[in-house]
Protein backbone atom coordinates (compact mmCIF):
# COMPACT_ATOMS: atom_id res chain seq x y z
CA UNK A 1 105.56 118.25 77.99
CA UNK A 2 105.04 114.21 79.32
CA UNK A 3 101.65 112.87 80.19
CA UNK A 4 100.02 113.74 83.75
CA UNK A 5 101.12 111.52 86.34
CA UNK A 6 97.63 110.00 86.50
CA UNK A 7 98.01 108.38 82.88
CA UNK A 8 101.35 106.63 83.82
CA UNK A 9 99.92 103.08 83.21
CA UNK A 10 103.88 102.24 84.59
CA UNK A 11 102.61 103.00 88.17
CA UNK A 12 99.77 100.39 88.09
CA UNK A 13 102.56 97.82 88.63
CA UNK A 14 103.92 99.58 92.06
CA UNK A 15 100.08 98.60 93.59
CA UNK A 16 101.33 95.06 94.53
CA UNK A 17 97.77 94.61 97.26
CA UNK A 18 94.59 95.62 98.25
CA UNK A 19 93.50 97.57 101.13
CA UNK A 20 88.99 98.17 101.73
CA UNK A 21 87.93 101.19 102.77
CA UNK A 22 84.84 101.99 104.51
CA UNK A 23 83.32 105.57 105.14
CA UNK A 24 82.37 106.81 108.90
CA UNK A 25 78.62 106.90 108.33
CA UNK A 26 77.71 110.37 109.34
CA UNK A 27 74.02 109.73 109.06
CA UNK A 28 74.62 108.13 112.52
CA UNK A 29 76.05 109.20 115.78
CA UNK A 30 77.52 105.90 116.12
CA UNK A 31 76.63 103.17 118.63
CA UNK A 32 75.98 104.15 122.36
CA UNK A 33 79.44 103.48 123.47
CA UNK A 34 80.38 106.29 121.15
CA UNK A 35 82.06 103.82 118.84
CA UNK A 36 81.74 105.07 115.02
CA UNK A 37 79.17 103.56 113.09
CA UNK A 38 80.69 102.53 109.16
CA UNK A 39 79.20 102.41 105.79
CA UNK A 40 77.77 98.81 104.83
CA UNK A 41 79.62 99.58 101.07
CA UNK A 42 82.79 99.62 101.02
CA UNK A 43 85.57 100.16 98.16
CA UNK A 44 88.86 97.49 97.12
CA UNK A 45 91.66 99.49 96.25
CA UNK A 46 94.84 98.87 94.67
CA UNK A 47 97.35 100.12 96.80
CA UNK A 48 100.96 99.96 98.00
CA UNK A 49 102.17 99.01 101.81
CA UNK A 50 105.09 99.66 103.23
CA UNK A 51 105.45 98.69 107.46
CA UNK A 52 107.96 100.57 109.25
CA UNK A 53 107.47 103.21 112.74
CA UNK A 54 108.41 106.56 111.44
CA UNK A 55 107.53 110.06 112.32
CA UNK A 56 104.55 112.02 110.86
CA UNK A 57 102.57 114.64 111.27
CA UNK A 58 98.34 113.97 112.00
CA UNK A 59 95.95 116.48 110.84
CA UNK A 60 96.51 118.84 113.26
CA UNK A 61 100.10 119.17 113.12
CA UNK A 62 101.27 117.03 115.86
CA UNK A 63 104.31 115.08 115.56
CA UNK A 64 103.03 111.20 115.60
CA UNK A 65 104.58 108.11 115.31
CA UNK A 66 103.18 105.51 112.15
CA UNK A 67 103.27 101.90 111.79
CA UNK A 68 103.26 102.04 108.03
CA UNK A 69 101.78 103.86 105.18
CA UNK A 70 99.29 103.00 101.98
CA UNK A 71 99.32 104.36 98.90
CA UNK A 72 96.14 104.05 96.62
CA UNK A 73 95.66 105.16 92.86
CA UNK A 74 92.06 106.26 93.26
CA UNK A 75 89.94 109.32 92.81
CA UNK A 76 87.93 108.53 95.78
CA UNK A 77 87.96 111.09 98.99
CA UNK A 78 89.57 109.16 101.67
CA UNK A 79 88.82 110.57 105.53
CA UNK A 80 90.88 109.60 108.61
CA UNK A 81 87.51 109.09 110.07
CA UNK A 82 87.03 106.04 107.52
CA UNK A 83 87.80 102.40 108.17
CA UNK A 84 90.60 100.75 106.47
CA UNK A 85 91.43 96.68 106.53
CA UNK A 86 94.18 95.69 105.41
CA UNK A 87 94.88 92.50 103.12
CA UNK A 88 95.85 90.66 106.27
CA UNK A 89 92.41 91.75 108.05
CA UNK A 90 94.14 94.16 110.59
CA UNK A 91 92.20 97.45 110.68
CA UNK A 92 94.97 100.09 112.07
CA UNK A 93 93.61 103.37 112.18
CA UNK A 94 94.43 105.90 109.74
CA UNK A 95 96.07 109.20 111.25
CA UNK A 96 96.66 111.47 107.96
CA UNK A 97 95.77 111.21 104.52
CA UNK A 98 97.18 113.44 101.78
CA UNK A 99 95.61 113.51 98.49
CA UNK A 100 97.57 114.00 95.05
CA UNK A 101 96.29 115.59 92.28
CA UNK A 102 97.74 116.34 88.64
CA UNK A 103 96.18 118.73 86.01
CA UNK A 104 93.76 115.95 85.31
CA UNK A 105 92.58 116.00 89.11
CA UNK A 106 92.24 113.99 92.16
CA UNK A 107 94.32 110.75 91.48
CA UNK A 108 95.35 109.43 95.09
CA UNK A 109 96.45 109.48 98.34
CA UNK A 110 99.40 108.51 100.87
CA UNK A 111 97.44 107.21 104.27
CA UNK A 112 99.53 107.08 107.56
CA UNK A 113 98.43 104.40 109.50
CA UNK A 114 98.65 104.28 113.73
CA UNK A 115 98.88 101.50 115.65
């Protein structure tokens, strides 16, 4: 029996950039325009960004179009409702996030970003 996927230190090297993530304050109902209101602290991930349009599914099932994915190594509970900015500054939104887990846990997630 190998080690759980979350102690390959082999996939540290695959995280090539950063991406910050910011939560969708829900102590707020956002600004009067109805825009969302974010968390002043955010998080710098490690992460892994591949650009391309390709088909996905959001969270309810409906076939989508992406501009690109992120993968992060983190145990943190990513929302589609959160804010992401990417190391260029662009803040796409995120349409679907799928979390991994091993035996050990929670140990990251594949984000589908929109356009």
């Amino acid at each position: 029996m190998g080690l759980p996927v979350s102690d390959w230190a082999c996939l540290d090297s695959l995280f090539e950039t950063t991406v910050t993530l910011a939560a969708v304050d829900t102590s707020t109902s956002g600004s009067l325009y109805g825009v969302p209101a974010y968390s002043t602290s955010t998080r710098t991930l490690n992460a892994h960004h591949t650009r391309g349009r390709r088909d996905s599914r959001d969270q309810q099932g409906m076939a989508i179009a992406v501009s690109g994915t992120v993968w992060v190594k983190s145990t943190a509970t990513i929302s589609p409702s959160d804010k992401i900015t990417l190391a260029d500054g662009s803040t796409p939104p995120i349409v679907n996030v799928s979390h991994w887990a091993d035996e050990n846990g929670l140990f990251g997630a594949r984000l589908d970003l929109g356009f």
